[in-house]
Protein backbone atom coordinates (compact mmCIF):
# COMPACT_ATOMS: atom_id res chain seq x y z
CA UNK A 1 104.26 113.60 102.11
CA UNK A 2 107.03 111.94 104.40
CA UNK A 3 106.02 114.39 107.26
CA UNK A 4 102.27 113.07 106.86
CA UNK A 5 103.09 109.38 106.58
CA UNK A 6 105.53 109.29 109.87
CA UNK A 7 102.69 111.19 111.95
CA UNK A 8 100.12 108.80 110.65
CA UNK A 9 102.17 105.52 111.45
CA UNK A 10 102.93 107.34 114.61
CA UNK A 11 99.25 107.62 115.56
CA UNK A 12 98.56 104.43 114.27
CA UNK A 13 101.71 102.88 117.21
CA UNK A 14 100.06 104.83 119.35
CA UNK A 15 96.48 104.13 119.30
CA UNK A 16 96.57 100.44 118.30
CA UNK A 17 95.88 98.53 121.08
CA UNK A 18 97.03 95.03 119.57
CA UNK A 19 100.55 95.06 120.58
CA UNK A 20 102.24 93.40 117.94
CA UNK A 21 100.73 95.96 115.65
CA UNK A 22 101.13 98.87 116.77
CA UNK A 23 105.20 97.60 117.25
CA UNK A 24 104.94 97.15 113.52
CA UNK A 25 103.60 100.49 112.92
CA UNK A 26 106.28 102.25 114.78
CA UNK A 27 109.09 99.83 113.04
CA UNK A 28 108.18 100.64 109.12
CA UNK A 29 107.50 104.98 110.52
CA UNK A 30 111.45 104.39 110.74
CA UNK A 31 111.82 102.34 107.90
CA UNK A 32 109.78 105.13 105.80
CA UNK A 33 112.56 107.32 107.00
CA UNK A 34 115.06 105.60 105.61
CA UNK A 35 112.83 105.16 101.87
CA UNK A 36 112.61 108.69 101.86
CA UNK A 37 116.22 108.64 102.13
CA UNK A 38 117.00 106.33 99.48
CA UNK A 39 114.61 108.55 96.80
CA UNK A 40 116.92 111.36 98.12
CA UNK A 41 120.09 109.44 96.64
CA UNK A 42 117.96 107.97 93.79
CA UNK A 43 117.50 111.77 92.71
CA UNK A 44 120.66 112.89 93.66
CA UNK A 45 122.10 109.99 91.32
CA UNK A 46 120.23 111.36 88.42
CA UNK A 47 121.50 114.74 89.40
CA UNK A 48 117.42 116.32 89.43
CA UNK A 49 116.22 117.81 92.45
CA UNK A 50 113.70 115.93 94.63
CA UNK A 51 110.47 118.06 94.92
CA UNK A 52 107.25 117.30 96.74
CA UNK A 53 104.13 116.07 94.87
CA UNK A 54 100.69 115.75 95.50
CA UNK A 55 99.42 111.85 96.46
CA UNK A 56 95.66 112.43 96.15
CA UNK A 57 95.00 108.49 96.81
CA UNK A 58 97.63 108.48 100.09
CA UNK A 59 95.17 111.28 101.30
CA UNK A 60 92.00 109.91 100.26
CA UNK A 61 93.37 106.95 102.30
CA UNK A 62 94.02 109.23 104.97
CA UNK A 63 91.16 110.56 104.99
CA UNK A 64 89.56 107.45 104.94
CA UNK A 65 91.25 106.15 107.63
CA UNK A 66 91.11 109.34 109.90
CA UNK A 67 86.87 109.03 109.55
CA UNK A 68 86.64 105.67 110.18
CA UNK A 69 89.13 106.39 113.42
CA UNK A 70 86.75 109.77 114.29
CA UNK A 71 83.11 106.87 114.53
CA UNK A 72 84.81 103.44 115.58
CA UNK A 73 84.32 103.49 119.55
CA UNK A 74 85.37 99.55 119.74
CA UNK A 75 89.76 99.14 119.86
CA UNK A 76 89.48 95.82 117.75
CA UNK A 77 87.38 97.39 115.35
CA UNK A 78 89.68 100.26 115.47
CA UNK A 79 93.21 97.74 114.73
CA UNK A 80 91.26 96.20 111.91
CA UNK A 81 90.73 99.31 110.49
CA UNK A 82 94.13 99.83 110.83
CA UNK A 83 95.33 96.82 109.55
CA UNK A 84 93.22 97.46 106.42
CA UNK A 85 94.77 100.78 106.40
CA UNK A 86 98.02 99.63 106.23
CA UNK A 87 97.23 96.99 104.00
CA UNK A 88 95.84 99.46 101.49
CA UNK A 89 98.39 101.75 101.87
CA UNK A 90 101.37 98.93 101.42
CA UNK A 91 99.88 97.71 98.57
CA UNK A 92 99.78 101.42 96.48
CA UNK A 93 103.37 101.61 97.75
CA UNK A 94 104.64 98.27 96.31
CA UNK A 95 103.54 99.00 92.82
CA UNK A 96 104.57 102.62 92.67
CA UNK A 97 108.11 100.92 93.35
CA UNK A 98 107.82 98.37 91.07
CA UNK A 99 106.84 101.05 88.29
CA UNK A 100 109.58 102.84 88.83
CA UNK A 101 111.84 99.48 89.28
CA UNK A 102 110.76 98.58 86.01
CA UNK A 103 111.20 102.22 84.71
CA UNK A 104 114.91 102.13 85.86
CA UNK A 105 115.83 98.63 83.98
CA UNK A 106 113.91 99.79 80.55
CA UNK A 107 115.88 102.92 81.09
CA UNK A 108 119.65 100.99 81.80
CA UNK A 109 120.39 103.15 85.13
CA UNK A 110 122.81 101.26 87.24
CA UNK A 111 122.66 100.04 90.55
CA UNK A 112 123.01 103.29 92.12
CA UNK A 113 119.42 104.00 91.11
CA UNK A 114 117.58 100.12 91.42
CA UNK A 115 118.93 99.36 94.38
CA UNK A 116 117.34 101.56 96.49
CA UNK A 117 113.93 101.50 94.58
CA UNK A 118 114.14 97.54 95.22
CA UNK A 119 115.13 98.12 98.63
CA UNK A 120 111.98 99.78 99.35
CA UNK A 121 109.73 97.74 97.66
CA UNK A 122 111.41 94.55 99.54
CA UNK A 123 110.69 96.54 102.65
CA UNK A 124 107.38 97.26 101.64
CA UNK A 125 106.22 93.94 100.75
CA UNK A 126 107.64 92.29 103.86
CA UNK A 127 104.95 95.05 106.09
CA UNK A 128 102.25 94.02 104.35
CA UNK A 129 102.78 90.25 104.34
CA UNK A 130 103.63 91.09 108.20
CA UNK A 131 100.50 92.94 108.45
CA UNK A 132 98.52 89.99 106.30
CA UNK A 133 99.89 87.65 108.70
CA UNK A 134 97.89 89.30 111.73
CA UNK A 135 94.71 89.15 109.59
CA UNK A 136 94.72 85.67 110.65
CA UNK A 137 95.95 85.78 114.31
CA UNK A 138 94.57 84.41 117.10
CA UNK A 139 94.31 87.82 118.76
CA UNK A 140 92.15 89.27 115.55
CA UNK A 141 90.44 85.91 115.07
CA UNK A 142 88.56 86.97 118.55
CA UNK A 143 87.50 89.61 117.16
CA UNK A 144 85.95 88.19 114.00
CA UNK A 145 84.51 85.19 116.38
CA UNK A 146 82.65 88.25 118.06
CA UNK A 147 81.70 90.20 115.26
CA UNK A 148 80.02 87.15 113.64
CA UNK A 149 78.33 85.59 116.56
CA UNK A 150 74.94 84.35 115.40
């Protein structure tokens, strides 16, 4: 799943045309990186192997995303799209960490195993309120001002 969400933030730096976005985009593709590397210690600290799993809603999202990318011809249609994308996406993250945050205290593992788990979530909120932020932006406030011209 790592593989799939790196290439889809890349795509998403790419092919955003607000620039502040697609910046954001290509900063949390590295930060996802360095998640994936903290569930590698996190498993590694429980001494159990880390092994791939399905994410049927992080590909329905996908999906979701890659159709609406496929029919939207206009690029601030396209980087709300994105946005939403992101939004979505940030949001299924932070409470699969808190789960498992939660999961960790009820279960007394140490530090070795919250920290990173709360490290990620921090990161993860902080993208979506940076990505919340931009809902509101002048640049994206254009667009809205267009789309709901009378």
């Amino acid at each position: 799943m790592e593989q799939e969400l790196v290439e889809t933030l890349d795509e998403m730096a790419i092919n955003a045309t607000n620039d502040r976005m697609s910046e954001g985009f290509a900063d949390h593709r590295d930060e996802t990186r360095t998640q994936v590397q903290r569930l590698e210690d996190v498993f590694a600290a429980l001494d159990r192997p880390a092994e791939r799993r399905e994410a049927p809603i992080l590909d329905a999202l996908e999906a979701e995303r890659s159709t609406l990318e496929s029919v939207i011809e206009d690029d601030d249609l396209l980087d709300m799209a994105y946005m939403n994308a992101g939004m979505m996406t940030e949001r299924i993250e932070m409470t699969a960490y808190e789960g498992l945050t939660s999961m960790a205290g009820q279960l007394d593992y140490d530090d070795e195993v919250r920290k990173p788990l709360e490290s990620n979530y921090d990161e993860e909120q902080s993208a979506y309120r940076e990505l919340s932020a931009m809902e509101t932006a002048s640049d994206m406030k254009s667009l809205w001002d267009r789309l709901t011209l009378s």
